[in-house]
Protein backbone atom coordinates (compact mmCIF):
# COMPACT_ATOMS: atom_id res chain seq x y z
CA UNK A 1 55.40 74.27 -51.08
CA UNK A 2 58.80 73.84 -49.68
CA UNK A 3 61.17 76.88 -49.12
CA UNK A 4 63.15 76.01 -52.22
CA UNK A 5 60.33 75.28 -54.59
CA UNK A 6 58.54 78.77 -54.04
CA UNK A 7 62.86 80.93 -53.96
CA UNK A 8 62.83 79.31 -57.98
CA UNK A 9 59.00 80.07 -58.30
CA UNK A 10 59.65 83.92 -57.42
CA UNK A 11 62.71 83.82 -59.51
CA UNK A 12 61.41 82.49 -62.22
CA UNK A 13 58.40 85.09 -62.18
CA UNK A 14 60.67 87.77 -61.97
CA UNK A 15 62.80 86.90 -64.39
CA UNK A 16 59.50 86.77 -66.70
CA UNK A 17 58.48 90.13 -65.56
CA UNK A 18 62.01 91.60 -66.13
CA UNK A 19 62.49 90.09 -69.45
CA UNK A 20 58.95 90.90 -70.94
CA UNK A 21 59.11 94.68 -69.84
CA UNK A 22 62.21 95.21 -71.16
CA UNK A 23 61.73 93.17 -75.01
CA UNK A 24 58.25 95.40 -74.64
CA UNK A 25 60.42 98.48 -74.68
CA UNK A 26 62.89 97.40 -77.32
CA UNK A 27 60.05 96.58 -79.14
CA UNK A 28 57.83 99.86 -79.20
CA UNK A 29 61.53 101.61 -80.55
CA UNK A 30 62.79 99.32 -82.41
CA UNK A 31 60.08 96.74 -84.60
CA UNK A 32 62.38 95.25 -86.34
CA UNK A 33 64.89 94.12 -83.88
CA UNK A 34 63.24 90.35 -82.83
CA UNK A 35 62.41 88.21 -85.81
CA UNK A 36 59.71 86.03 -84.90
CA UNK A 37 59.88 82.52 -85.98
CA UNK A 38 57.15 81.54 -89.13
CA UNK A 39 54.03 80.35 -88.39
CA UNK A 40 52.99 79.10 -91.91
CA UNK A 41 49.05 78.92 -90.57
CA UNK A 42 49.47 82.87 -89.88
CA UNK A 43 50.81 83.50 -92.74
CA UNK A 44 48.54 82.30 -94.28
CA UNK A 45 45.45 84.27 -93.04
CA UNK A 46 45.50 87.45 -95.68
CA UNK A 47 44.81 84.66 -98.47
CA UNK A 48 41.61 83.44 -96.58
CA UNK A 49 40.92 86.71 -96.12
CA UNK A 50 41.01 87.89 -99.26
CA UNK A 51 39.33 84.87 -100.93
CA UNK A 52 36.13 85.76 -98.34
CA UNK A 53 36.07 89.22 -99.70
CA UNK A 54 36.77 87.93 -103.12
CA UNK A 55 33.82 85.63 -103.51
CA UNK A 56 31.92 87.54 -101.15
CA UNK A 57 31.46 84.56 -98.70
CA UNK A 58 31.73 83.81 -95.06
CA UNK A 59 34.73 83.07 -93.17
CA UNK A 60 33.94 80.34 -90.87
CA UNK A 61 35.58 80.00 -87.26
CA UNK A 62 34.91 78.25 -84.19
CA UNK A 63 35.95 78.45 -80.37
CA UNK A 64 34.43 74.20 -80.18
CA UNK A 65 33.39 73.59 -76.64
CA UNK A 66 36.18 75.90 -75.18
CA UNK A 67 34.40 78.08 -72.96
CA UNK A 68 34.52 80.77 -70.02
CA UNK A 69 34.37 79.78 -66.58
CA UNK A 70 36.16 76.52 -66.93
CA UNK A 71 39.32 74.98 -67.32
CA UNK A 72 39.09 76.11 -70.81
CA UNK A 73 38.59 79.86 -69.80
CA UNK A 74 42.46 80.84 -71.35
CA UNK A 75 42.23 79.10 -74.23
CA UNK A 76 38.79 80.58 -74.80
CA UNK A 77 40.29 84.04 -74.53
CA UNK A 78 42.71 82.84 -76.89
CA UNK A 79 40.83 81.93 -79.75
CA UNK A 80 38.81 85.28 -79.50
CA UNK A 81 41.79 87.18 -80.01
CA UNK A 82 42.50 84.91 -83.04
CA UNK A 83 39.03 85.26 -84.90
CA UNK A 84 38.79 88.92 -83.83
CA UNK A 85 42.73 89.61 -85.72
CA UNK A 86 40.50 87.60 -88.47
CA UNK A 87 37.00 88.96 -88.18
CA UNK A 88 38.00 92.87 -88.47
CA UNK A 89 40.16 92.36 -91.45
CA UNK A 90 37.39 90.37 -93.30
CA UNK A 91 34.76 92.79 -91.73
CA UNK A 92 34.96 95.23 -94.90
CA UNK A 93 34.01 92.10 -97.30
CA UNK A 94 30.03 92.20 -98.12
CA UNK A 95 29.50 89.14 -95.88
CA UNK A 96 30.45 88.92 -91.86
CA UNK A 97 32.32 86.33 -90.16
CA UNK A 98 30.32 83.56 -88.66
CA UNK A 99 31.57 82.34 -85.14
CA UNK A 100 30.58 78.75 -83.70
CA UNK A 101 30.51 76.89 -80.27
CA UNK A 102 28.90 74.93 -77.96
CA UNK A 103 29.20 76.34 -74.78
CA UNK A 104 26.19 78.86 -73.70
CA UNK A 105 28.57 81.11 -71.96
CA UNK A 106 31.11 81.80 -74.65
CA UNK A 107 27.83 83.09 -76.39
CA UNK A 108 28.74 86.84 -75.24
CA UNK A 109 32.96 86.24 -76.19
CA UNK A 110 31.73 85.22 -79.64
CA UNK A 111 29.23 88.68 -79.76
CA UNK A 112 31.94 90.95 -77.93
CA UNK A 113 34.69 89.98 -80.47
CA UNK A 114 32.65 90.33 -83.87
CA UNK A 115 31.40 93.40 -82.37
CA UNK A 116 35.02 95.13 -81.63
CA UNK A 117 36.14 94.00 -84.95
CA UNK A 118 33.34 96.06 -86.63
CA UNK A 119 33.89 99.16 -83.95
CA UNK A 120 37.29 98.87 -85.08
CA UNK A 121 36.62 99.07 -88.89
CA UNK A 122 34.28 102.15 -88.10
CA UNK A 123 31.59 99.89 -89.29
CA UNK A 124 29.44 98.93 -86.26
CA UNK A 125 26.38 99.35 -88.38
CA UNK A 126 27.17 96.22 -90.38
CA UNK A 127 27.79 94.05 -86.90
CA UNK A 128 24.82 91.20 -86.35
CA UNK A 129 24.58 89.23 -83.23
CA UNK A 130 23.28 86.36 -84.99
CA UNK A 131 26.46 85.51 -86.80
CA UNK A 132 27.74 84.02 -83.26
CA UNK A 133 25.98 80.67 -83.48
CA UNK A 134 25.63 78.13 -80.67
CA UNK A 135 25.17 74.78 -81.70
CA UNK A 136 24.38 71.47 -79.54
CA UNK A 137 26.65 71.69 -76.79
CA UNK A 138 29.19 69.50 -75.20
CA UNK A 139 32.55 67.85 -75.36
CA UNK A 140 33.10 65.83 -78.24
CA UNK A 141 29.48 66.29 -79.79
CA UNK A 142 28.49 64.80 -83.09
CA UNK A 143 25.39 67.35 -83.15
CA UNK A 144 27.65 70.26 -83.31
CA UNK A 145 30.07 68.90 -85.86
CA UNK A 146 26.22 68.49 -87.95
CA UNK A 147 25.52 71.58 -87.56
CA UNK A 148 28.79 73.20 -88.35
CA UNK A 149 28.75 70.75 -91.48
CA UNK A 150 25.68 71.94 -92.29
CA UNK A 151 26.67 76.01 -92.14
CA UNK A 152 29.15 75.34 -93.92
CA UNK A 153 26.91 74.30 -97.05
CA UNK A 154 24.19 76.34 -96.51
CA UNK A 155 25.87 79.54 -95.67
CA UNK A 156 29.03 78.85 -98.84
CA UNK A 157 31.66 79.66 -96.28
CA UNK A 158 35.10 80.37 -97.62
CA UNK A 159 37.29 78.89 -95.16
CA UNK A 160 37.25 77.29 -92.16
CA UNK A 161 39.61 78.69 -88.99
CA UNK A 162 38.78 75.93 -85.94
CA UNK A 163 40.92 77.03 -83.07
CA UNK A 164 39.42 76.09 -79.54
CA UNK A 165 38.48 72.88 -77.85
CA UNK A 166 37.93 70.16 -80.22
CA UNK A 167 37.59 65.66 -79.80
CA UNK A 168 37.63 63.60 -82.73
CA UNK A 169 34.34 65.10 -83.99
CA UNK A 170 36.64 67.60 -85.78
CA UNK A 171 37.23 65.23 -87.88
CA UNK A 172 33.44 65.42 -89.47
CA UNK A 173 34.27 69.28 -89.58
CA UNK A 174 36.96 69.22 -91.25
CA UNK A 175 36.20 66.26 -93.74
CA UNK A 176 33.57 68.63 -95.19
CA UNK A 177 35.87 71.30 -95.35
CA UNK A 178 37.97 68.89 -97.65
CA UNK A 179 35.21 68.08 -99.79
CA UNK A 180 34.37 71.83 -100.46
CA UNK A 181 38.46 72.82 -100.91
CA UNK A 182 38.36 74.96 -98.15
CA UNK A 183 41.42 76.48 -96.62
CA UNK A 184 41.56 75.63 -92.66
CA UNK A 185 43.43 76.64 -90.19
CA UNK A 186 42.95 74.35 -86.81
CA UNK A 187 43.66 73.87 -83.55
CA UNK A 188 42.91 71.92 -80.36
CA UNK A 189 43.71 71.47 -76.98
CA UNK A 190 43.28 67.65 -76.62
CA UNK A 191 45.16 65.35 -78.16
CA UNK A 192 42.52 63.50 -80.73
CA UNK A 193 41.20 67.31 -82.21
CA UNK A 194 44.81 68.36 -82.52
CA UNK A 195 46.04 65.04 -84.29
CA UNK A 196 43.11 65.52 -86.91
CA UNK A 197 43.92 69.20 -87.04
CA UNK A 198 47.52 67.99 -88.07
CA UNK A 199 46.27 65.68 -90.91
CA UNK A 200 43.39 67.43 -92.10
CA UNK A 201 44.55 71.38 -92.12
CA UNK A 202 46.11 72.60 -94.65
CA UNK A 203 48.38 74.79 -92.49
CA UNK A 204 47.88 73.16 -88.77
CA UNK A 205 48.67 75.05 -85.74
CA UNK A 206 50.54 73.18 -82.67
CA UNK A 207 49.88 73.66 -79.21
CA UNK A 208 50.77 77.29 -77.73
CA UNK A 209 50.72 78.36 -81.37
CA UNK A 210 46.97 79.43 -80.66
CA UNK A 211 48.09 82.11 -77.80
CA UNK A 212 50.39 83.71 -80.55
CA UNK A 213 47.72 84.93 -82.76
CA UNK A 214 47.73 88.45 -80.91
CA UNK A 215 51.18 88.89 -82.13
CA UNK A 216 51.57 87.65 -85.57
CA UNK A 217 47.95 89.17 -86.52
CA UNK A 218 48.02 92.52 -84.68
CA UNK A 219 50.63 95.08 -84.00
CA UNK A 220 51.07 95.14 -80.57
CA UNK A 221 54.20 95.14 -79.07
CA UNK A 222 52.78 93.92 -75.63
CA UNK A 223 51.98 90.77 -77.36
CA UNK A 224 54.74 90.77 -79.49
CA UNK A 225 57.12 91.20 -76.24
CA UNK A 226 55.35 88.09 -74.83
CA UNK A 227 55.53 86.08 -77.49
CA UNK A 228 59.29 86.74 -77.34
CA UNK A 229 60.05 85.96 -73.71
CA UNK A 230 58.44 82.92 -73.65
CA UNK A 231 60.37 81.67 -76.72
CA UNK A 232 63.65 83.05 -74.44
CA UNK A 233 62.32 81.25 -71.41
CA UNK A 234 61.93 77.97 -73.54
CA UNK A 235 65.14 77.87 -74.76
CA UNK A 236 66.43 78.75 -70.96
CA UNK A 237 64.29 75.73 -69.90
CA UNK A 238 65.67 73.34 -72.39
CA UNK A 239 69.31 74.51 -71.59
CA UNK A 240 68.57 73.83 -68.10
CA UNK A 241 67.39 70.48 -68.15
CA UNK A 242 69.99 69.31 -70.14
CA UNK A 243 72.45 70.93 -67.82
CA UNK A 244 70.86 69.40 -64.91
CA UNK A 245 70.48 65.91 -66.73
CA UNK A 246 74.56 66.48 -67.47
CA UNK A 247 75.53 66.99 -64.05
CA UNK A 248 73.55 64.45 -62.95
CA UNK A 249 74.85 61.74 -65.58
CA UNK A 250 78.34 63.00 -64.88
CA UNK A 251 77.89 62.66 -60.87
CA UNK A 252 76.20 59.13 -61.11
CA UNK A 253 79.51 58.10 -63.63
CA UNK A 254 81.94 59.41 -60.66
């Protein structure tokens, strides 16, 4: 890393530090200063909710093959945060979120984040380990979309959230989500899950969207703060590459 590289690195860190400490701080005081921008699949979430509770069904969510320890390991930690927002507002329905994957280590992230959403509800009683379900593992397995097709007969889930690491076996998922009229919510890091999560979901998230969850769902202004700065860091990006592209197409024209 040259000299100049690592000056803009260290700026550019710093200028994410400074930014996200001080929206953090605005943010605790004042709640209603920063509008965040809609998220239709968020909003979305207290109608799945309350149709679990309603009908006294399962929600249905899954991490895929996203998993800890790997490249995935972020995006894993992600999608907990997402189906734990979920899990502990559905937790006081009569029947508990079921969480699927296909990685054996995510096995404890799926057990840790039903279990806080029930500690947090007071209702740690109700939690059961078994509702974290591994299925056939590996990328773009055709066993695991089975078995999630199956669970979702067998166990009359009430709507499907998918946000993790997905291939075009989503597709199977989510076809038998159609066929029931299930409301999904999905997500995926490659680019095959994510363009059937765009044409299958009913409300489809898109790319970072899944590391917002934290903020929309909760009420933390931590996450809230974050979710801010990056949009601010975004738009400073985009100004400054067309800036740069300017001055460049106005020095090549002289």
């Amino acid at each position: 890393m040259d000299d100049t590289t690592q000056a803009v690195s260290i700026l550019f860190l710093t200028l994410t530090f400074a930014c996200l400490v001080i929206l953090t701080q605005f943010i605790r005081r004042r709640r209603d200063l920063f509008a965040l921008r809609r998220i239709p699949a968020y909003e979305s979430v207290p109608a799945m909710v309350g149709r679990s509770i309603e009908t006294g069904r399962p929600l249905h969510l899954s991490f895929g093959s996203a998993e800890i320890g790997s490249q995935t390991t972020v995006l894993a930690a992600a999608s907990a945060e997402l189906a734990y927002e979920v899990t502990q507002r559905a937790a006081i329905g009569d029947s508990s979120p079921i969480i699927t994957f296909t990685a054996g280590s995510t096995l404890p992230l799926a057990q840790d984040t039903l279990r806080r959403a029930y500690q947090y509800r007071g209702l740690s009683e109700r939690y059961s380990a078994i509702n974290a379900r591994w299925l056939p593992a590996g990328e773009n397995s055709l066993a695991f979309a089975a078995g999630v097709t199956g669970l979702l007969g067998d166990d009359r889930a009430a709507a499907n959230v998918l946000a993790g690491s997905f291939g075009l076996e989503l597709a199977l998922i989510m076809e038998a989500g159609v066929r029931r009229r299930l409301p999904q919510i999905a997500v995926s890091d490659r680019l095959q899950g994510q363009a059937v999560a765009y044409v299958f979901a009913d409300e489809p998230l898109i790319g970072e969207e899944v590391f917002a969850g934290g903020a929309y769902l909760g009420d933390s202004a931590v996450q809230v703060g974050q979710l801010v700065t990056l949009d601010i860091l975004r738009w400073l990006l985009i100004f400054t590459l067309i800036a740069s592209f300017a001055i460049a197409a106005r020095n090549t024209g002289g």
